[in-house]
N, C-alpha and C. Protein backbone atom coordinates (compact mmCIF):
# COMPACT_ATOMS: atom_id res chain seq x y z
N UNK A 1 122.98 55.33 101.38
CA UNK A 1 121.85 54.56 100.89
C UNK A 1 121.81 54.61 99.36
N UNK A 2 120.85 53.57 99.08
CA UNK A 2 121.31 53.47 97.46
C UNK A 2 119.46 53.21 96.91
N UNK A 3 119.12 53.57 95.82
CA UNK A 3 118.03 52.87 95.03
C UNK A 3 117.61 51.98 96.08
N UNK A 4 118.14 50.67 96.07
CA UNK A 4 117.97 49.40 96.41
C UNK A 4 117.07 49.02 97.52
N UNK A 5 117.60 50.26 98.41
CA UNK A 5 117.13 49.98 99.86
C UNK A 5 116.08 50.32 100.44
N UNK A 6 115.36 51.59 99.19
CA UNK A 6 114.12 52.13 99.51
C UNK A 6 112.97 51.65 98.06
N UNK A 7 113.49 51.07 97.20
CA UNK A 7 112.79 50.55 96.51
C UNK A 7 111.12 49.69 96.72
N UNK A 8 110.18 50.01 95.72
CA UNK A 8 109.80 48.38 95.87
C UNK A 8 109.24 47.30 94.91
N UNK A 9 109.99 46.63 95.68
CA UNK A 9 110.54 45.11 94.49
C UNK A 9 109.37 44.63 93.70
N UNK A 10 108.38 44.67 94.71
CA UNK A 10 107.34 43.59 93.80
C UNK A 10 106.07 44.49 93.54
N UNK A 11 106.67 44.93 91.95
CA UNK A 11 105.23 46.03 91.34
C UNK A 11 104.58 45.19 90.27
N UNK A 12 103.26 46.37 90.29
CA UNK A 12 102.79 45.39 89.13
C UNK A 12 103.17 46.13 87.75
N UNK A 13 103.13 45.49 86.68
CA UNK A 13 103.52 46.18 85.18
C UNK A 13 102.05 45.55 84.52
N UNK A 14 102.42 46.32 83.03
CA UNK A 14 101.70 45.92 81.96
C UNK A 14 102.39 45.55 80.67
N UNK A 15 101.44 45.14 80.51
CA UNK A 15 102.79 44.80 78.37
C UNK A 15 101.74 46.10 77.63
N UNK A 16 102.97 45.97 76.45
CA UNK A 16 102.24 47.17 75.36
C UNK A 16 100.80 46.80 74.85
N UNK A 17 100.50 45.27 74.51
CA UNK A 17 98.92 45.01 74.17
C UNK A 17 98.23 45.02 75.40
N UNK A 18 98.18 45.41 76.69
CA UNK A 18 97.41 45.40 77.79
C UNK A 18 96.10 46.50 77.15
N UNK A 19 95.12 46.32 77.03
CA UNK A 19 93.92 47.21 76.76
C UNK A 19 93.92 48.28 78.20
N UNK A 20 93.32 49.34 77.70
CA UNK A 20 93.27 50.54 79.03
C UNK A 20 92.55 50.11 80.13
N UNK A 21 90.87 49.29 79.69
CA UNK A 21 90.61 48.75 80.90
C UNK A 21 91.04 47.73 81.83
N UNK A 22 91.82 47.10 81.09
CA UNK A 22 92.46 45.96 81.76
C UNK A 22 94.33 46.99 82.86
N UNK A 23 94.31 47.83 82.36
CA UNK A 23 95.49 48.61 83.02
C UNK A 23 95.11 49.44 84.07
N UNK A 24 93.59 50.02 83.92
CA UNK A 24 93.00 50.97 85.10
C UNK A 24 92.82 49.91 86.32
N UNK A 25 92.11 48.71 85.69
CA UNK A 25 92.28 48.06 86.89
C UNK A 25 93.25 47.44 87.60
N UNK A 26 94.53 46.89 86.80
CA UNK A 26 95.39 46.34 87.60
C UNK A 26 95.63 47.69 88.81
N UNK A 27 96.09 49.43 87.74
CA UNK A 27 96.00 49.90 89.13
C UNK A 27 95.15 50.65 90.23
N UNK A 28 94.41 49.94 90.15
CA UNK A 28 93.09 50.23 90.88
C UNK A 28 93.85 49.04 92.31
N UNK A 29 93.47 47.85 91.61
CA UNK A 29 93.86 46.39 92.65
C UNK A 29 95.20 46.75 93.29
N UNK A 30 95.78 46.96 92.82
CA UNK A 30 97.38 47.33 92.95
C UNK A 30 97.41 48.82 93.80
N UNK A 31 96.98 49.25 93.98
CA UNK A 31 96.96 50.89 94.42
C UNK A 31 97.69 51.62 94.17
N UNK A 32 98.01 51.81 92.81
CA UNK A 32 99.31 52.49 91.84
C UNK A 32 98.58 53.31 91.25
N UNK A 33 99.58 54.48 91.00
CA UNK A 33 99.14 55.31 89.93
C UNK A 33 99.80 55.38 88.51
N UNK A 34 101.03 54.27 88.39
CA UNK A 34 101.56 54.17 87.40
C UNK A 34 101.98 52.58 87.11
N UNK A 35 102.21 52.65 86.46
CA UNK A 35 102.36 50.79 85.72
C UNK A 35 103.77 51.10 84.44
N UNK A 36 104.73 50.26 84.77
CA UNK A 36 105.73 50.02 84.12
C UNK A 36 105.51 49.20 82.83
N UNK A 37 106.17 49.25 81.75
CA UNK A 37 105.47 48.43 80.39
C UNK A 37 106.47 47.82 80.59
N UNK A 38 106.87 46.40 79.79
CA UNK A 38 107.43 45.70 79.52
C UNK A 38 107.09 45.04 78.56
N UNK A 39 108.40 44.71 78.04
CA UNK A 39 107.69 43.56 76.76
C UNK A 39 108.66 42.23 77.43
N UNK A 40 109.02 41.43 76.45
CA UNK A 40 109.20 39.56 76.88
C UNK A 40 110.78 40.12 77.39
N UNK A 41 110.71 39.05 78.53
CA UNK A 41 111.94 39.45 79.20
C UNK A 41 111.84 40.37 80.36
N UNK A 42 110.94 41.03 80.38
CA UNK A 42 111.07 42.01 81.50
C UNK A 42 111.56 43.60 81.21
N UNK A 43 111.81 43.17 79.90
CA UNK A 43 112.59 44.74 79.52
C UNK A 43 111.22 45.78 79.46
N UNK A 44 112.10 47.33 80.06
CA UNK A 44 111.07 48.16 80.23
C UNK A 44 111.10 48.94 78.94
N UNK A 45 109.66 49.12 77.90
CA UNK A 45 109.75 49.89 77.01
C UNK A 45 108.83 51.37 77.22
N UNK A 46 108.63 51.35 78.36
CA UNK A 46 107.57 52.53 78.90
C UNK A 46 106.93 52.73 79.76
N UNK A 47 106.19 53.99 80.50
CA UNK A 47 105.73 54.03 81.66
C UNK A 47 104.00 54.58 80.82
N UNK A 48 103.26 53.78 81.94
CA UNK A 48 101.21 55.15 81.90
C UNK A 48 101.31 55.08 83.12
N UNK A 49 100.45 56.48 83.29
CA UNK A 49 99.94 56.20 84.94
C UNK A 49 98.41 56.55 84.17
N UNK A 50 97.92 56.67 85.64
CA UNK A 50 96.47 56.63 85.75
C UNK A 50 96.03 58.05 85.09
N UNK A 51 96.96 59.30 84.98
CA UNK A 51 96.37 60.57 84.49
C UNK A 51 96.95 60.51 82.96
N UNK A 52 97.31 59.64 82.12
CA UNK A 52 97.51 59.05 81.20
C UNK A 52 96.38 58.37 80.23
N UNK A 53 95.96 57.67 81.66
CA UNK A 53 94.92 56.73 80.86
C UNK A 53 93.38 57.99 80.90
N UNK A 54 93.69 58.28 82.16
CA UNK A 54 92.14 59.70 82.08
C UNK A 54 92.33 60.07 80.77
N UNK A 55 93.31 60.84 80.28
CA UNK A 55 93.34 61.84 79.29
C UNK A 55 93.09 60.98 77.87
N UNK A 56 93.63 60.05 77.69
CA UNK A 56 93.22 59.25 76.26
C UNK A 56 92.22 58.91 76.69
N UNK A 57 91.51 58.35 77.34
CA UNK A 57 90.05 57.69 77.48
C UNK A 57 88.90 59.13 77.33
N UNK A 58 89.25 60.26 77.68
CA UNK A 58 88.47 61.33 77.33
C UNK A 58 88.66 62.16 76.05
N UNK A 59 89.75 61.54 75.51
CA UNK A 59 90.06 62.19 73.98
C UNK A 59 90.38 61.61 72.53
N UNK A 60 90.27 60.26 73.25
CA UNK A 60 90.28 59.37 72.34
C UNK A 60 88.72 58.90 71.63
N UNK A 61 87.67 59.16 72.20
CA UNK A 61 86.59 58.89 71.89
C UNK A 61 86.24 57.41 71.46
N UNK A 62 87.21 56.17 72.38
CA UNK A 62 87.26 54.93 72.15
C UNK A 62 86.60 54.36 72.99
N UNK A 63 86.49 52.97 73.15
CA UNK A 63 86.25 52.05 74.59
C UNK A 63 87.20 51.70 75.00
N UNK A 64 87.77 51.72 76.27
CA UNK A 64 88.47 51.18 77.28
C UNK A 64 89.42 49.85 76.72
N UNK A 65 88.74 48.92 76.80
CA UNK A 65 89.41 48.03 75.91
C UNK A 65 89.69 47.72 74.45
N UNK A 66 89.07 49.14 73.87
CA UNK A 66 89.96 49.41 72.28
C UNK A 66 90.97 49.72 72.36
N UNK A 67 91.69 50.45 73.28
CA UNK A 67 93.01 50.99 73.53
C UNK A 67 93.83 50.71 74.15
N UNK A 68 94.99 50.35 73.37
CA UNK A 68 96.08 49.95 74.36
C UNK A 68 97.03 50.70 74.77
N UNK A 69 97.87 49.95 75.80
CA UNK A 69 98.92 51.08 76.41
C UNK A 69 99.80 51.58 75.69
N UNK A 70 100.18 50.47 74.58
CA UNK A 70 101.10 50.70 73.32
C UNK A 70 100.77 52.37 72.89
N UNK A 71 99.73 52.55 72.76
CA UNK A 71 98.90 53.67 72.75
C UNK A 71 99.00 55.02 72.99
N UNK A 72 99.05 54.47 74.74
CA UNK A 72 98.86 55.57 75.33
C UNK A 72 100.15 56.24 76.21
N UNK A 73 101.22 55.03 76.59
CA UNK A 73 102.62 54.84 77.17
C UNK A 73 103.32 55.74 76.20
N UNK A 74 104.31 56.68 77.87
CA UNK A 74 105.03 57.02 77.34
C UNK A 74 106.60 56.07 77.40
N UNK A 75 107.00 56.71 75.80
CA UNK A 75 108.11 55.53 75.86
C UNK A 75 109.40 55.89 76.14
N UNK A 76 110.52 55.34 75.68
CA UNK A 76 111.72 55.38 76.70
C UNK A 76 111.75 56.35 77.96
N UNK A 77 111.49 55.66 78.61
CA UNK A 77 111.14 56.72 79.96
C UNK A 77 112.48 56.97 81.00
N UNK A 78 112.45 57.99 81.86
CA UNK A 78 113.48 58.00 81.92
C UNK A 78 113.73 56.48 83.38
N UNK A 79 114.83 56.23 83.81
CA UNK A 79 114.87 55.22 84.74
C UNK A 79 115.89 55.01 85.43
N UNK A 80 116.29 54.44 86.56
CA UNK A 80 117.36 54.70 87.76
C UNK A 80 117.57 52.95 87.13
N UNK A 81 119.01 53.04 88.22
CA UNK A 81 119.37 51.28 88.69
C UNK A 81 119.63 50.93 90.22
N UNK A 82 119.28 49.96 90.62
CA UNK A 82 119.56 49.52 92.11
C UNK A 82 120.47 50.39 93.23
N UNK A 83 121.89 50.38 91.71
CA UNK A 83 122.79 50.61 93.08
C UNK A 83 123.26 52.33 93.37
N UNK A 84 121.76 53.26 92.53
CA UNK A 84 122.47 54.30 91.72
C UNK A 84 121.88 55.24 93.72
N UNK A 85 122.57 56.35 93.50
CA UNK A 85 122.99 57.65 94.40
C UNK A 85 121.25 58.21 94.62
N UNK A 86 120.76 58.05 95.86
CA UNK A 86 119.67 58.79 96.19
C UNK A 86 119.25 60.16 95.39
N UNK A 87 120.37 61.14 95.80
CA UNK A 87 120.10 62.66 95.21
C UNK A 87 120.15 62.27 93.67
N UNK A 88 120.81 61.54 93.14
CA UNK A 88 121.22 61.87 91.71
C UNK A 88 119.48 61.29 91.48
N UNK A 89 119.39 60.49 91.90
CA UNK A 89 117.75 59.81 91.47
C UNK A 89 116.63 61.09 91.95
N UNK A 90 116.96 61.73 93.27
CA UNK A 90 116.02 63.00 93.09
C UNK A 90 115.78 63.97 92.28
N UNK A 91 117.13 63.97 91.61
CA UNK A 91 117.60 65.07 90.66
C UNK A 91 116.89 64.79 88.89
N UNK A 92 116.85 62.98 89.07
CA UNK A 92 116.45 62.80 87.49
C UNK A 92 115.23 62.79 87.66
N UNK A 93 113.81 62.99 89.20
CA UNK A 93 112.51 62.70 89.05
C UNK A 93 112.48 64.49 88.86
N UNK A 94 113.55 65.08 89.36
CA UNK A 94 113.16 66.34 89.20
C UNK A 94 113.17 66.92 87.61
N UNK A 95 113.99 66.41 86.90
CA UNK A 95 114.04 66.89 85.86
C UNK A 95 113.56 66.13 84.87
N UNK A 96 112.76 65.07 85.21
CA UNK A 96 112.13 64.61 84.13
C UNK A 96 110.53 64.92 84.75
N UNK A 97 110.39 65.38 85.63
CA UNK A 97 108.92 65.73 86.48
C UNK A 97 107.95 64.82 86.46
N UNK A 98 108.68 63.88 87.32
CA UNK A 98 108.12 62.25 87.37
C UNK A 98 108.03 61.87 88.62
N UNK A 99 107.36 61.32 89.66
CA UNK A 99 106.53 60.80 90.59
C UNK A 99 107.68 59.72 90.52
N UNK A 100 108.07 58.77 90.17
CA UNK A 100 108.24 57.59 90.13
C UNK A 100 109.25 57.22 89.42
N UNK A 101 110.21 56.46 89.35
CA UNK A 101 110.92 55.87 88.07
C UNK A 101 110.72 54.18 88.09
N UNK A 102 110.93 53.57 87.31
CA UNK A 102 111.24 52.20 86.89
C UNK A 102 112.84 51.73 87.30
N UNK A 103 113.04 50.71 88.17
CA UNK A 103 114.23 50.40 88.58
C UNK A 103 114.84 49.27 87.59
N UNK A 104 115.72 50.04 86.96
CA UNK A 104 116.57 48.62 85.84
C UNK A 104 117.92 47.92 86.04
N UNK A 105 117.88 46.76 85.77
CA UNK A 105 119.41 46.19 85.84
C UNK A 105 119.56 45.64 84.34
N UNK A 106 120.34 45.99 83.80
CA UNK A 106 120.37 45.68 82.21
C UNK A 106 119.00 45.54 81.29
N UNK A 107 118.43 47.08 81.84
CA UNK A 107 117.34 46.79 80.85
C UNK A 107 116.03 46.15 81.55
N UNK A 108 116.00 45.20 82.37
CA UNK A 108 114.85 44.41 83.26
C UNK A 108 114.47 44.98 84.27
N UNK A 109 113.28 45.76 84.29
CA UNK A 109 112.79 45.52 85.60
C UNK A 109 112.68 44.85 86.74
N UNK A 110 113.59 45.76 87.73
CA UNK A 110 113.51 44.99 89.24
C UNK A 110 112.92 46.28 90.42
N UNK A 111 111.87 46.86 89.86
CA UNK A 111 111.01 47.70 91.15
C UNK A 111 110.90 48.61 90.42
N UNK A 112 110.64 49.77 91.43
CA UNK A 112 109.82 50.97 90.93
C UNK A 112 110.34 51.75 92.46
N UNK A 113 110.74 52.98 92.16
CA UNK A 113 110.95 54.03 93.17
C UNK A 113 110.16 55.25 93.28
N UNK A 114 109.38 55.93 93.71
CA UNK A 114 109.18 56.87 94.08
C UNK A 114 109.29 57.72 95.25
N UNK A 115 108.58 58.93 95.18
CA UNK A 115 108.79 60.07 95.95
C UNK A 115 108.43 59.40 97.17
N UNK A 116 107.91 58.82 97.33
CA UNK A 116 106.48 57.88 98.39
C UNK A 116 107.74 57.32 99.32
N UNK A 117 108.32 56.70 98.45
CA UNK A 117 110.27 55.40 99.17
C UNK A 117 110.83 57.08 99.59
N UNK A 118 111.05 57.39 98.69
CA UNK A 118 112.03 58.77 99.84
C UNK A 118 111.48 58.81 101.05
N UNK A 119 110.08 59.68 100.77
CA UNK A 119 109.59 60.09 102.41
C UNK A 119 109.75 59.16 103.38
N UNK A 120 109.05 57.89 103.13
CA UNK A 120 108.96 56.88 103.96
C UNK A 120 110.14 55.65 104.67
N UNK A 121 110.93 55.75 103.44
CA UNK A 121 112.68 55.39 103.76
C UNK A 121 113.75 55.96 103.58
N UNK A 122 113.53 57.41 103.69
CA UNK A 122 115.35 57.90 104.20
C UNK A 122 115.16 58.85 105.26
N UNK A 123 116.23 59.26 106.02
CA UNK A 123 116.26 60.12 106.91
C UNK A 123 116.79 61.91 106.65
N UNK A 124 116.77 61.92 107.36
CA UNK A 124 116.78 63.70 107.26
C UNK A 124 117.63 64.42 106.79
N UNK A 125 118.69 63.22 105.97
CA UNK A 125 119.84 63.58 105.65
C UNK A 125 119.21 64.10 104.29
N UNK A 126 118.52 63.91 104.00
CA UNK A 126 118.14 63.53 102.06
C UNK A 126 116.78 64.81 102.39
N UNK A 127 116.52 65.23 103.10
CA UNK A 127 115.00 66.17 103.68
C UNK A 127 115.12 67.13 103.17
N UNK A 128 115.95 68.23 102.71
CA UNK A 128 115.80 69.41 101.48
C UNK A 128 115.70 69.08 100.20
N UNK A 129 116.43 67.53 99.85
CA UNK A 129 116.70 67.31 98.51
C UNK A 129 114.91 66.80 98.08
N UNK A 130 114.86 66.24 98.84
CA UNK A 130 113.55 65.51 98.91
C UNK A 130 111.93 66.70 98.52
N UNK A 131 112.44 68.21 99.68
CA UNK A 131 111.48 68.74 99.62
C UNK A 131 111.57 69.29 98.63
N UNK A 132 112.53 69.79 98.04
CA UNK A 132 113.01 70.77 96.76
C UNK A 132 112.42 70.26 95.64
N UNK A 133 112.51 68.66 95.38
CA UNK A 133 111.83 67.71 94.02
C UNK A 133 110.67 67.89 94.35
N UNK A 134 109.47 67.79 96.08
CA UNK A 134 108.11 67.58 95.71
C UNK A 134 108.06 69.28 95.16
N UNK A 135 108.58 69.98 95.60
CA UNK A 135 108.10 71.76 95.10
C UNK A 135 108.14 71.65 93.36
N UNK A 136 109.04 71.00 92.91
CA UNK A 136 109.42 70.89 91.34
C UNK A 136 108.40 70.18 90.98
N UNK A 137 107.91 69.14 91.36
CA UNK A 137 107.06 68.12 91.17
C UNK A 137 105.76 68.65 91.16
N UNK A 138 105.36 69.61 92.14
CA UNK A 138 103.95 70.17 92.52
C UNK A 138 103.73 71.44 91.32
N UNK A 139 104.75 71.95 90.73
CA UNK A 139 104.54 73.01 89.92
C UNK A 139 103.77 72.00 88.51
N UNK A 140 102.54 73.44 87.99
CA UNK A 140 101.99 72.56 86.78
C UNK A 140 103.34 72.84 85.80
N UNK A 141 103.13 71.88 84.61
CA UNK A 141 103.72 71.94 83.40
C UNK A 141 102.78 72.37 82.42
N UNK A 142 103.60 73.40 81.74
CA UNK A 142 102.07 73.50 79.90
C UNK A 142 102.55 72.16 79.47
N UNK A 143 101.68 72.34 78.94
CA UNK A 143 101.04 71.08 77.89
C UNK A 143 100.70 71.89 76.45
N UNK A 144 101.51 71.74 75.44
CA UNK A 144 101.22 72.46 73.81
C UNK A 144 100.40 71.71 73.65
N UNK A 145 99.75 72.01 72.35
CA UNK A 145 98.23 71.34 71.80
C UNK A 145 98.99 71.26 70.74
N UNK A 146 98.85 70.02 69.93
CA UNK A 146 99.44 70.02 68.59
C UNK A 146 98.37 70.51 67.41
């Protein structure tokens, strides 16, 4: 099995001027916890999720739609391609301690993979690799204070 097959194709994104309130809600509607950036073309320049937007909206001391994702996105993120190796893709959510990646073919967004596509589309062949990333995944990370 490859990316491709457990993917899914039709996510929603944001661009870098998307304001925060206009991004909480797409994934609110959308039932996402993360939103892919793009700018013209489809190219991906970054990922927010929803504990992204919490944390600037409580420390930013802004309004919702003062802030954009440009903002708040993190950028070059890391990202798989269609036709790339299940484990090797478990291996890069593990070590970049990411829920999710952005699926690219030269740069363009074509889906979004997560932990969610493992469980739900592969079989038991992939079931240690799988559990080993949510254990990596479930551990907190520090966070330095600058």
């Amino acid at each position: 099995m490859q990316v491709k097959d457990i993917m899914t194709k039709d996510v929603s994104y944001a661009s870098p001027a998307t304001n925060a309130a206009a991004a909480a809600e797409l994934m609110w509607t959308s039932n996402c916890g993360s939103l892919p950036v793009v700018e013209d073309g489809g190219h991906v320049v970054g990922m927010v999720t929803d504990r992204d937007l919490f944390i600037a909206l409580g420390t930013q001391n802004r309004k919702p739609a003062e802030l954009t994702v440009n903002e708040i996105m993190h950028t070059n993120p890391a990202v798989c391609h269609p036709g790339d190796n299940l484990k090797r893709v478990l291996h890069s959510m593990a070590n970049h301690h990411v829920h999710r990646l952005p699926v690219v073919e030269s740069g363009v967004l074509q889906g979004v993979v997560s932990i969610h596509d493992f469980l739900l589309k592969t079989d038991s062949a992939l079931r240690d690799e799988v559990l080993e990333t949510m254990k990596i995944l479930s551990q907190p990370q520090s966070h330095e204070q600058a």
